[in-house]
Protein backbone atom coordinates (compact mmCIF):
# COMPACT_ATOMS: atom_id res chain seq x y z
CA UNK A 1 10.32 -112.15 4.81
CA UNK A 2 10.14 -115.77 3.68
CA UNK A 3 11.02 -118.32 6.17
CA UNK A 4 12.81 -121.81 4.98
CA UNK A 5 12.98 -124.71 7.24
CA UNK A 6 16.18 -127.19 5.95
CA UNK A 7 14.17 -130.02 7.44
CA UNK A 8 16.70 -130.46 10.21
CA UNK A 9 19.73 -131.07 8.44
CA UNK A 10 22.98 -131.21 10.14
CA UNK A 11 25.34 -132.30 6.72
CA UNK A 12 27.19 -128.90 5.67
CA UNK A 13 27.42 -129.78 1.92
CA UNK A 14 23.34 -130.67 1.93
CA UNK A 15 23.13 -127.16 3.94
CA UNK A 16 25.34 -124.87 1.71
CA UNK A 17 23.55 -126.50 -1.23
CA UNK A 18 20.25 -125.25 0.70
CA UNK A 19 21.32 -121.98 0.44
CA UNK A 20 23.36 -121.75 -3.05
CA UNK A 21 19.98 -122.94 -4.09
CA UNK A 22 17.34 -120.16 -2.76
CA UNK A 23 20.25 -117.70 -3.91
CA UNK A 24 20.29 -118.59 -7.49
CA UNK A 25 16.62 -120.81 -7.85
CA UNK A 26 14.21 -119.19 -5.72
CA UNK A 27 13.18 -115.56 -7.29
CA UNK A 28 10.62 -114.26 -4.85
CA UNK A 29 10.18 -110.56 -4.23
CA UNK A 30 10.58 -110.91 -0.22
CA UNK A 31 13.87 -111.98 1.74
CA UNK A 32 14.80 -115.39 2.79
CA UNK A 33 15.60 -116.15 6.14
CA UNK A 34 17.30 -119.84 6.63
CA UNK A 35 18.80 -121.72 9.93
CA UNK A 36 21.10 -124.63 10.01
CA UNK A 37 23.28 -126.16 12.42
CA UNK A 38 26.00 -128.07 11.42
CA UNK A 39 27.42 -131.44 12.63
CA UNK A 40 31.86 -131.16 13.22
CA UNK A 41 32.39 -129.27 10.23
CA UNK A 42 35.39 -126.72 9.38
CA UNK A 43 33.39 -124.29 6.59
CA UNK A 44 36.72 -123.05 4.32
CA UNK A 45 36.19 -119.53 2.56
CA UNK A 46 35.82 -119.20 -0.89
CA UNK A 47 39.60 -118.00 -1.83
CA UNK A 48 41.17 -119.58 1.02
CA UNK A 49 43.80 -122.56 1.01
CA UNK A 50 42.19 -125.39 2.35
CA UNK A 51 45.44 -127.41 3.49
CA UNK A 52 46.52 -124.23 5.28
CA UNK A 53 43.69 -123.69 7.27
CA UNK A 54 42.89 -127.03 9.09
CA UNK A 55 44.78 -130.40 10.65
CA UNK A 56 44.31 -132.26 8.20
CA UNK A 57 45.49 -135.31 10.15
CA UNK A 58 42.85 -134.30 12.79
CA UNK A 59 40.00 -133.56 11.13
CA UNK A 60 40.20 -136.75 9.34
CA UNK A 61 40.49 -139.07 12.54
CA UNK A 62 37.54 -136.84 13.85
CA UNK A 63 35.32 -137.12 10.93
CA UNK A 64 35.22 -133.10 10.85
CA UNK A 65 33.75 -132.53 7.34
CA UNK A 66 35.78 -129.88 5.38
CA UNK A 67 33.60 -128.20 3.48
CA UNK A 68 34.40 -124.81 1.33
CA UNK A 69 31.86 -122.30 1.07
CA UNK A 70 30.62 -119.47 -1.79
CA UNK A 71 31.55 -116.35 0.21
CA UNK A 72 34.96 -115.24 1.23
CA UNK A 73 36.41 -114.47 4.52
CA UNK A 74 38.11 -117.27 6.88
CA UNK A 75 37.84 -120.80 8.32
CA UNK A 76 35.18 -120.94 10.75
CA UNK A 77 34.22 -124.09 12.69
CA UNK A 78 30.50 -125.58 13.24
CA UNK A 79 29.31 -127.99 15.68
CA UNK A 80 26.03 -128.78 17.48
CA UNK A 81 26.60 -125.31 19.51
CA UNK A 82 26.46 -123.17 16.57
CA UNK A 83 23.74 -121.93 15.13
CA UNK A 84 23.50 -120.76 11.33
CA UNK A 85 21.59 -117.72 10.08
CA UNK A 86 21.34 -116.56 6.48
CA UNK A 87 19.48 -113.73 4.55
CA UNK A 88 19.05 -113.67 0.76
CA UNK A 89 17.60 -110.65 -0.91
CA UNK A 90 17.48 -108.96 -4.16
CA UNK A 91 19.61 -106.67 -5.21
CA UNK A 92 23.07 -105.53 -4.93
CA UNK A 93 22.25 -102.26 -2.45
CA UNK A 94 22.69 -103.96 0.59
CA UNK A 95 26.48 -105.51 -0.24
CA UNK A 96 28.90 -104.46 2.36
CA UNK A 97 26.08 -103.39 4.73
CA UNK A 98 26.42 -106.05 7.41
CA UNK A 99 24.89 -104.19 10.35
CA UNK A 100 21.30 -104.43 8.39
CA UNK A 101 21.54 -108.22 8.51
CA UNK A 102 22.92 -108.20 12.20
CA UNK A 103 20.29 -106.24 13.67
CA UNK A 104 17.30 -108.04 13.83
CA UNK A 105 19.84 -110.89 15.75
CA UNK A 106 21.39 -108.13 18.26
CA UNK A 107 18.48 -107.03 18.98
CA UNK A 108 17.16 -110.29 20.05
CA UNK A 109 19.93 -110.78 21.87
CA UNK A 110 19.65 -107.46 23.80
CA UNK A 111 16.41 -108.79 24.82
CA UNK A 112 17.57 -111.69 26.24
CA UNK A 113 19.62 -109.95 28.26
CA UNK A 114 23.00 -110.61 25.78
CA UNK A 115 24.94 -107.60 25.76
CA UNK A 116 25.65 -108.21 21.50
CA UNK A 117 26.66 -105.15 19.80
CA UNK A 118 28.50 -104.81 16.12
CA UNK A 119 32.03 -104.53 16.35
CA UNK A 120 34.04 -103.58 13.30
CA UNK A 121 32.42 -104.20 10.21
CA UNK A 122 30.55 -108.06 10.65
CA UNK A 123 31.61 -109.42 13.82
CA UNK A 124 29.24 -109.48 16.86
CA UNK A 125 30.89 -109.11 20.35
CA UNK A 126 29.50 -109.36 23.44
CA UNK A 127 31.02 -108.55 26.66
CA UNK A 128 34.56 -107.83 24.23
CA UNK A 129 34.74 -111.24 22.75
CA UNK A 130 33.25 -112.40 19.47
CA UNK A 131 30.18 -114.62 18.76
CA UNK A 132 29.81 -114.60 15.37
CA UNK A 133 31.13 -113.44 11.93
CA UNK A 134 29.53 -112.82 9.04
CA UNK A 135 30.41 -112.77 5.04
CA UNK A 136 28.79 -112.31 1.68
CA UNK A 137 28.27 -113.98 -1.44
CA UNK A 138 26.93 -111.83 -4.59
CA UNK A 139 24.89 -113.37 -7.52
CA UNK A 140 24.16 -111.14 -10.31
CA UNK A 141 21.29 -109.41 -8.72
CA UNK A 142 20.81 -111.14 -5.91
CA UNK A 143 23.42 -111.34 -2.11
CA UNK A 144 23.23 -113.87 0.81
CA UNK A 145 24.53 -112.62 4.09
CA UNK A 146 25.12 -115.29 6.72
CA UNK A 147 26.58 -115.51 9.86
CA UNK A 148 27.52 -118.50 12.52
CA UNK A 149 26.30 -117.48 16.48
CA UNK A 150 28.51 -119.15 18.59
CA UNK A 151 25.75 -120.38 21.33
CA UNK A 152 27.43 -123.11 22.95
CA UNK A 153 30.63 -124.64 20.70
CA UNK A 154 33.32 -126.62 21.96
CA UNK A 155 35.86 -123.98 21.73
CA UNK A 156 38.95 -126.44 22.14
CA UNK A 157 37.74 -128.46 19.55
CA UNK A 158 37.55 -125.55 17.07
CA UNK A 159 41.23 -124.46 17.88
CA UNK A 160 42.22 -128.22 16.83
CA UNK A 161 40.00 -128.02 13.95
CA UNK A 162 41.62 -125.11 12.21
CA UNK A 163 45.04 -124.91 13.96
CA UNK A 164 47.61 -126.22 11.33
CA UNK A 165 49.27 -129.51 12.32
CA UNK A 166 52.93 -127.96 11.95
CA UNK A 167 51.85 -125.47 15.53
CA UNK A 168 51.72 -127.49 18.74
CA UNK A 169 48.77 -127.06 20.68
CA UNK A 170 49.33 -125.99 24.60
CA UNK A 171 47.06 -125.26 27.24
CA UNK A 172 48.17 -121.47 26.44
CA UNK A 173 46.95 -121.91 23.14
CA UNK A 174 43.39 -122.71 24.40
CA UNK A 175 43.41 -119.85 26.50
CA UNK A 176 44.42 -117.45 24.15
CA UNK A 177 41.33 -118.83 21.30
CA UNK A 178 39.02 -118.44 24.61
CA UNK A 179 40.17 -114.95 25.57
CA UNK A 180 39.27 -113.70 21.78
CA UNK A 181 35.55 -115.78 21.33
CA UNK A 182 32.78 -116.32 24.07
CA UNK A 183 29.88 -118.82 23.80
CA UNK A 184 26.67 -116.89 23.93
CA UNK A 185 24.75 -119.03 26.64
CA UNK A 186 27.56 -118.33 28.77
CA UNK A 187 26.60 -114.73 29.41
CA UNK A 188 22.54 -115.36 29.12
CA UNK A 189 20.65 -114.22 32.56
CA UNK A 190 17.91 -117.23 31.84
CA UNK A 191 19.03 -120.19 30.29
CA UNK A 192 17.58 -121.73 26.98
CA UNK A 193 18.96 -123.97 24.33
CA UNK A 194 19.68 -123.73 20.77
CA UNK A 195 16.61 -124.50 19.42
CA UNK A 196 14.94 -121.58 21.87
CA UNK A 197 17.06 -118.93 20.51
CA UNK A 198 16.45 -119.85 16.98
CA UNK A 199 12.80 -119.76 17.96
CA UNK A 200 13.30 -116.19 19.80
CA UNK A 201 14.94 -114.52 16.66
CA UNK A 202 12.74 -115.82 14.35
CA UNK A 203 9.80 -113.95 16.79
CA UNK A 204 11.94 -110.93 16.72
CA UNK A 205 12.06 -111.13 12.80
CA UNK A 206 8.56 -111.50 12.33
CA UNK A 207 7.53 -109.40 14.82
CA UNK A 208 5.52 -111.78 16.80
CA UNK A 209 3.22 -112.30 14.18
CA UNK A 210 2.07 -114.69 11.58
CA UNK A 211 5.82 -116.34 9.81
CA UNK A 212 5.35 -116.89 6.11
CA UNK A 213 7.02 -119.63 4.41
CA UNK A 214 8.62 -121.48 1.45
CA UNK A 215 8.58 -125.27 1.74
CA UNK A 216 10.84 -126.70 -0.65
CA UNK A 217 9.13 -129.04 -3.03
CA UNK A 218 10.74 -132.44 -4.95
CA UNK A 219 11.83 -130.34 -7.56
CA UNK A 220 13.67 -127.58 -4.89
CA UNK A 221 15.61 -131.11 -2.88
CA UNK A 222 16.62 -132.35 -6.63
CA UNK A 223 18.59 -129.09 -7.69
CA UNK A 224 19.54 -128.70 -4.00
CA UNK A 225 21.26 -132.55 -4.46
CA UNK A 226 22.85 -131.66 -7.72
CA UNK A 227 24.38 -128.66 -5.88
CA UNK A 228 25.30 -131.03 -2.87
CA UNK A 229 27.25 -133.31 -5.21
CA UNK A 230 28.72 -131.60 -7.89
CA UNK A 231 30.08 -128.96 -5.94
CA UNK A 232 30.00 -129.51 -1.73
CA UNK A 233 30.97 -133.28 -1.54
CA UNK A 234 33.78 -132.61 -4.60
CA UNK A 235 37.25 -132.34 -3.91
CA UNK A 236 37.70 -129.84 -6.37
CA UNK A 237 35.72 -127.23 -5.22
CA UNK A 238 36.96 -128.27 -1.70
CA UNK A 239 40.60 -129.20 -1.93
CA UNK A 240 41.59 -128.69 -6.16
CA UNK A 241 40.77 -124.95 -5.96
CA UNK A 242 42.73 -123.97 -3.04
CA UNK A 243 45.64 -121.34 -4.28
CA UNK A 244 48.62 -122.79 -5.17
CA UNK A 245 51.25 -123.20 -2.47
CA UNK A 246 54.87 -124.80 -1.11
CA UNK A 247 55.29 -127.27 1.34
CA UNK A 248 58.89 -127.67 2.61
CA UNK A 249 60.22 -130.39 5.61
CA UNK A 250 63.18 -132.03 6.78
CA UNK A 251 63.79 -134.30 9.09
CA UNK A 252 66.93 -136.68 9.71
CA UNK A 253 66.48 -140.14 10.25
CA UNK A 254 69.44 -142.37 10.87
CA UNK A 255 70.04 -142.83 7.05
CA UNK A 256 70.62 -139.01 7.25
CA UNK A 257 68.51 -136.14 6.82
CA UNK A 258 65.88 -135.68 4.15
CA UNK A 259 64.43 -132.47 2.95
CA UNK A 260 61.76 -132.14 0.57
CA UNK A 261 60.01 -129.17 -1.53
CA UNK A 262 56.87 -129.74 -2.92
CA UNK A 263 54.70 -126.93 -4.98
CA UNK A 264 51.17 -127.88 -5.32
CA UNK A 265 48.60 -126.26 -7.29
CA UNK A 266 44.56 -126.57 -7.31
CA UNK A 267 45.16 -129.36 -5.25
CA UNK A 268 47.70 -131.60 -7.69
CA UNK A 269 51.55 -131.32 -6.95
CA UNK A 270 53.26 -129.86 -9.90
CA UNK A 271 56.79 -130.48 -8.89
CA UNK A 272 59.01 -132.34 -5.94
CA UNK A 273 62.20 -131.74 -5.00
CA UNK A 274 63.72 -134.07 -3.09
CA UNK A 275 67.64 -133.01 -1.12
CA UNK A 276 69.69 -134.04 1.89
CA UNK A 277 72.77 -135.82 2.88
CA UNK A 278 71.51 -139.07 3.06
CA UNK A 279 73.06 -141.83 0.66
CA UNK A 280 71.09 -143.67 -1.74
CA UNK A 281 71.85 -145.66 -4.80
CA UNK A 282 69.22 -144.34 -6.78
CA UNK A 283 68.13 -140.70 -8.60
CA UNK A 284 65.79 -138.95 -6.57
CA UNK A 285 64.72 -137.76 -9.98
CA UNK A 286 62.60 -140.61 -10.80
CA UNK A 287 60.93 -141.00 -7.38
CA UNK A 288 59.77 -137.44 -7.64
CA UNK A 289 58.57 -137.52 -11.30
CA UNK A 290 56.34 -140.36 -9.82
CA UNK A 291 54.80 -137.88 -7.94
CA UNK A 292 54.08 -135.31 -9.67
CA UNK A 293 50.62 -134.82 -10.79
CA UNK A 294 48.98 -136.54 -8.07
CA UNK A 295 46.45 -135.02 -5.82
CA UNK A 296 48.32 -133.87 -2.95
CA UNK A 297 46.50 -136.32 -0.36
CA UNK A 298 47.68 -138.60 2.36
CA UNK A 299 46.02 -141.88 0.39
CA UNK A 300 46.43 -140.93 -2.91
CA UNK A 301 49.93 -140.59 -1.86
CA UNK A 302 50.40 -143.47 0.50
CA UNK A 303 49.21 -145.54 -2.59
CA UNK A 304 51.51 -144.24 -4.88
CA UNK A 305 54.88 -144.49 -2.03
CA UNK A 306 54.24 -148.02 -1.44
CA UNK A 307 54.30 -148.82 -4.97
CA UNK A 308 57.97 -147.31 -5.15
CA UNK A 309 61.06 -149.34 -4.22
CA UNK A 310 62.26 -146.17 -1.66
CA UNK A 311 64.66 -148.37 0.35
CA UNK A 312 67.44 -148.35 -2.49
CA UNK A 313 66.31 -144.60 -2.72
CA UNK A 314 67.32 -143.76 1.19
CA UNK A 315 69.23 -146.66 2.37
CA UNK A 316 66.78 -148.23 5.34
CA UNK A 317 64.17 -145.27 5.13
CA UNK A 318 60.73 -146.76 5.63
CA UNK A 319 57.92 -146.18 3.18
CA UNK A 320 55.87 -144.76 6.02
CA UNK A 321 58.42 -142.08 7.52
CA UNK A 322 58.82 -140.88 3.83
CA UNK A 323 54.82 -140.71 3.68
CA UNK A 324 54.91 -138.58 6.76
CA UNK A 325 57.38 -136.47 5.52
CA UNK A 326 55.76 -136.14 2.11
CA UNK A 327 52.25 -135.16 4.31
């Protein structure tokens, strides 16, 4: 085992580049073990919808980086609390087999006096509520596993994070994202912080004895920065290769009410549909071939809705109210 320190680096798109780098760069015979921890992040799964997953409205007034990731599964949320793990081996044998890469982190829980145990096929539990999940990513002839430990997260945060802006968020709500997840240092017999139980697993990996270790060199931080921007800090790996998906609103506004349909695909809407009882002197048909093509984003299209004359469109409808029916 080959131990890789990310030189304390909290950005998600330098950290997945990290680790898209050792899986596809770095061809030693023994397996890689790398930690991160992640500054307000929402990490998106490979096949997943971005713009179904999160607030978007949120997570830009939080600066919550949205960040998609090589391996499928769901939206998961990172903070401060959360600590990373991630194993990348050779071969294909071990794809599926989650429990091997959990282990070695159970058992160091159990230690500490965590009662963690595998539940289902990659989720650790303790005490019935989950602490981490897990997912893999396979390369030709080489897998990462990784995993998030939920050590000390801001659990009503997360629920904002990746709660979609159309459900309203009660106290209820909080409760019922609390009842399913636990924090790990609530249910340690000594206390320690983050940093300590990275330190204790990577004991129990090694055994106590001497760790080995990869430092990256120049030439390692150069591809991981090509990684970092061409694919973790671009909107179309992020946003553009989300599925394609509807969006459909009303709402009635003193000029009447105004419905609109928009299918969007890889990120760009395709085609807008625009219906209601509202009276306008104009055809909705031009308004809505002005949008189409467009990234389907609240400044590209706040840009391109200013630019319109809508008040001749909707009677005494305000740019903005369309924008915020549009997004």
């Amino acid at each position: 085992m080959l131990f890789v320190d990310n030189q304390n680096h909290t950005d998600p798109r330098t950290n997945l580049a990290i680790e898209e780098h050792l899986l596809r760069n770095v061809r030693v015979d023994e397996p890689i073990l790398l930690f991160y921890i992640n500054e307000p992040s929402v990490i998106i799964g490979r096949n997943q919808n971005t713009l179904e997953e999160i607030d978007p409205d949120y997570v830009e007034a939080n600066n919550i980086h949205v960040v998609r990731r090589l391996s499928g599964g769901g939206a998961v949320y990172h903070d401060f609390g959360n600590l990373n793990f991630s194993f990348i081996t050779n071969g294909r044998e071990d794809l599926h087999d989650f429990a091997k890469f959990t282990e070695p982190v159970i058992a160091v829980l159990n230690a500490l006096g965590v009662p963690a145990e595998l539940h289902g096929k990659s989720d650790i539990f303790v005490a019935g509520k989950k602490v981490s999940g897990n997912a893999q990513y396979l390369a030709r002839d080489r897998m990462v596993s990784h995993g998030t430990l939920l050590f000390d997260s801001d659990l009503a945060e997360l629920l904002r994070a990746i709660n979609p802006r159309q459900v309203k968020i009660e106290s209820k709500a909080v409760q019922s994202i609390r009842s399913f997840v636990t924090n790990i240092r609530d249910h340690m017999p000594v206390p320690m912080d983050i940093q300590a139980l990275k330190q204790a697993i990577l004991l129990g990996v090694f055994g106590g004895g001497a760790m080995a270790v990869y430092d990256l060199t120049d030439d390692d931080w150069a591809q991981i920065e090509r990684y970092r921007v061409e694919r973790y800090d671009s909107w179309a790996w992020n946003i553009g290769r989300s599925p394609k998906f509807t969006v459909q609103r009303s709402e009635r506004f003193p000029i009447g009410k105004v419905s609109v349909r928009i299918d969007v695909e890889r990120g760009r809407i395709q085609g807008v549909k625009i219906y209601g009882d509202f009276m306008g002197r104009c055809e909705t048909a031009v308004l809505e071939g002005r949008l189409v093509g467009l990234r389907y984003e609240r400044e590209v299209l706040a840009t391109a809705v200013q630019s319109i004359a809508i008040p001749p469109c909707f009677g005494q409808l305000d740019w903005s109210d369309f924008l915020n029916l549009l997004y």
